[in-house]
Structure formats: structure tokens, C-alpha cells
C-alpha atoms as a PDB file:
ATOM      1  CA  UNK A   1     109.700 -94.437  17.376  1.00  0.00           C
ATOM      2  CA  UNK A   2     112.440 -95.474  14.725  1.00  0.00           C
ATOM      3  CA  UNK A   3     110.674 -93.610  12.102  1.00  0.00           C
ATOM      4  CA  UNK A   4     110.063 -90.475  14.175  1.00  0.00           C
ATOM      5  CA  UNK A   5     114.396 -90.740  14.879  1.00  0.00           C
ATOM      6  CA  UNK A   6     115.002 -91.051  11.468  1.00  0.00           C
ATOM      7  CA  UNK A   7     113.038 -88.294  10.542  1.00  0.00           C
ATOM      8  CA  UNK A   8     114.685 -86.079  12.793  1.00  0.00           C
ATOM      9  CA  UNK A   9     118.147 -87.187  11.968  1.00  0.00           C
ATOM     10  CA  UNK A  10     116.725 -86.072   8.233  1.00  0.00           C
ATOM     11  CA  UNK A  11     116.295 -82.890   9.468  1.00  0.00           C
ATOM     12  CA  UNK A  12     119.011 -82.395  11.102  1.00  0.00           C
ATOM     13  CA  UNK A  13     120.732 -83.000   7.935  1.00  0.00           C
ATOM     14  CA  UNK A  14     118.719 -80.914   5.680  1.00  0.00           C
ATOM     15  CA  UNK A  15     119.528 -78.453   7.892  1.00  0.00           C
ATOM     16  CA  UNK A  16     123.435 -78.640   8.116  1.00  0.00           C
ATOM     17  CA  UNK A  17     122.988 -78.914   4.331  1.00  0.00           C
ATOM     18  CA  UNK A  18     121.103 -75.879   4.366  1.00  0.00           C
ATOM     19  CA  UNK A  19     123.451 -73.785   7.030  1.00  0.00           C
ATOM     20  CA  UNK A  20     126.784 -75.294   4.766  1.00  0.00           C
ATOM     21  CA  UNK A  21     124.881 -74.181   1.170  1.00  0.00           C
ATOM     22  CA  UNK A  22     123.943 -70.802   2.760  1.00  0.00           C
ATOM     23  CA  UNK A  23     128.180 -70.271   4.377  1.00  0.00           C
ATOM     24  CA  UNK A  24     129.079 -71.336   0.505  1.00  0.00           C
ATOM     25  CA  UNK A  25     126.911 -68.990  -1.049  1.00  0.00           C
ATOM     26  CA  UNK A  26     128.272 -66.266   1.280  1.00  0.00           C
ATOM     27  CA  UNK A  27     131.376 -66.881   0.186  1.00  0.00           C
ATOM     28  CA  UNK A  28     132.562 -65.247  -3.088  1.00  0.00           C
ATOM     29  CA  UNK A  29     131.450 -61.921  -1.148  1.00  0.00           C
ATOM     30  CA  UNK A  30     133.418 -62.426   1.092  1.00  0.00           C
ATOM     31  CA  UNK A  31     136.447 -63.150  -1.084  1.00  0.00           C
ATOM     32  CA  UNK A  32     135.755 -60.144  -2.985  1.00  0.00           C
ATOM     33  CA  UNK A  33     135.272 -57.611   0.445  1.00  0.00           C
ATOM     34  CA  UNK A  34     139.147 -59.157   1.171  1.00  0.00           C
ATOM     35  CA  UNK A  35     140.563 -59.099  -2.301  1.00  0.00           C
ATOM     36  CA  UNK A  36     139.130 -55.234  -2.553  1.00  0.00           C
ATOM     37  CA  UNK A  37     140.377 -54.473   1.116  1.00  0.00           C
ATOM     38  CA  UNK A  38     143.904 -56.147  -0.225  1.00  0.00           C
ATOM     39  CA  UNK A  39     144.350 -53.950  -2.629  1.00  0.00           C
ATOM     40  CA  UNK A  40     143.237 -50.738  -0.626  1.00  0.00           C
ATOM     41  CA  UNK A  41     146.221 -51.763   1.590  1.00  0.00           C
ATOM     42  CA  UNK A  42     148.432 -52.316  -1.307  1.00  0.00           C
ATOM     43  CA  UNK A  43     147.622 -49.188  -2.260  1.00  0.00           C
ATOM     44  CA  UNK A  44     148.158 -47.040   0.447  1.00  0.00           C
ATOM     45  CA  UNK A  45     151.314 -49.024   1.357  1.00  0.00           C
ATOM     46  CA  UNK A  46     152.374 -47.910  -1.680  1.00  0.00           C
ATOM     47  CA  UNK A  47     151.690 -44.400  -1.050  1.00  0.00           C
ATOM     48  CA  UNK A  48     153.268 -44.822   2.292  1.00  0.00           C
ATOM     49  CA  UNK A  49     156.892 -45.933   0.707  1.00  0.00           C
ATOM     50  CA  UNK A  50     156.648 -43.237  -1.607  1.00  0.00           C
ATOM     51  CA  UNK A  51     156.259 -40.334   1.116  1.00  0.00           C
ATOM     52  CA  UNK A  52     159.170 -42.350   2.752  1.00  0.00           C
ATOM     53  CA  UNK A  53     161.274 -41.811  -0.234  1.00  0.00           C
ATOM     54  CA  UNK A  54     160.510 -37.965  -0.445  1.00  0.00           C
ATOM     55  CA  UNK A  55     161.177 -37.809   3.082  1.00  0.00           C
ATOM     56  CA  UNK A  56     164.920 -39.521   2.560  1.00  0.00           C
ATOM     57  CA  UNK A  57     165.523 -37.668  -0.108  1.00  0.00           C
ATOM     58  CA  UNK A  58     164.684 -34.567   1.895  1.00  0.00           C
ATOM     59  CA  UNK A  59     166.790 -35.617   5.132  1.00  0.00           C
ATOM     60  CA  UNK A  60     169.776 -36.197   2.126  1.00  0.00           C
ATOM     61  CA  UNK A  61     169.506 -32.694   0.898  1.00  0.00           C
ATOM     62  CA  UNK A  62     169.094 -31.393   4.492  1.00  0.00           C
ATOM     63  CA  UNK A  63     172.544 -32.892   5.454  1.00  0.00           C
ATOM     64  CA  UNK A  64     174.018 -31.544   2.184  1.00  0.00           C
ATOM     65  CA  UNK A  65     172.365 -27.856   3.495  1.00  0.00           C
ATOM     66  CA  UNK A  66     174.151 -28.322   6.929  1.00  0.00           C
ATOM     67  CA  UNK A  67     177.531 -29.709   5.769  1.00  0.00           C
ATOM     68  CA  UNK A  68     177.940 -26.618   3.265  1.00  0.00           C
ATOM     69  CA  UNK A  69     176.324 -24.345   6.590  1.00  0.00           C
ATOM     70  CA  UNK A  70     179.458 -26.462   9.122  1.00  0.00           C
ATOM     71  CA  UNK A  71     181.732 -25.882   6.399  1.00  0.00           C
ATOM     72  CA  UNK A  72     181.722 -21.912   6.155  1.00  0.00           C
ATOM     73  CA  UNK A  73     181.176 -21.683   9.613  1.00  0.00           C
ATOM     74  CA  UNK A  74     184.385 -23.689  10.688  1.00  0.00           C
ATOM     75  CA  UNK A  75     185.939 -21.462   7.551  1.00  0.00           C
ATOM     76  CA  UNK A  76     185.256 -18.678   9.235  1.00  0.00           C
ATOM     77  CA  UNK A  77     186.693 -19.195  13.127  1.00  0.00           C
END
């Protein structure tokens, strides 16, 4: 009965050894799927602060447009 425990103890452990070689194999995909999907979002983040500066730069030129517009209208009460 001893013999037949420790035999299944064994394989209990061969198979957590197993289940833990098979996670650690998985692994460096896994790293890699993040580290690409990291730099997808670093890349479209940047995109994203770049339409952000276009679109201040816009709204500054659009202020300039309706100061100048204010300006001759007051001018011409």
C-alpha cells in the first residue's frame, strides 16, 4: 500500500513537472504576442498625439480666422 502511495505521489509530480515545463515553454510566445501588441499601441498612440497636434494647430489658426473676422466686423458698426 506504501509503494502504490508513493507511486502516485510520483505521478503526481511528474505531472506538475510536466504542466509547469509545458506553462514555461509557452512562455516566450507569450512575451513576444505582448511585446508586439506594446508596440502596436505605442504606435498608434503615437499617431493619436500627432492628429492631436494638427487638430491644435488647426483650432489656433481658426481663432486667428475669427479674431481678424470680430475685428472688421466691430470696425465696421
Amino acid at each position: 500500500a506504501s509503494l502504490a502511495e508513493t507511486v502516485a505521489a510520483l505521478g503526481e509530480v511528474t505531472r506538475g513537472v510536466n504542466g509547469t515545463a509545458e506553462g514555461a515553454s509557452r512562455a516566450p510566445g507569450v512575451v513576444a504576442t505582448a511585446r508586439t501588441n506594446a508596440e502596436k499601441g505605442g504606435e498608434i498612440v503615437a499617431r493619436a498625439i500627432d492628429a492631436m497636434t494638427e487638430i491644435q494647430n488647426s483650432s489656433s489658426k481658426i481663432g486667428n480666422i475669427i479674431s481678424v473676422i470680430a475685428e472688421i466686423a466691430f470696425q465696421t458698426k
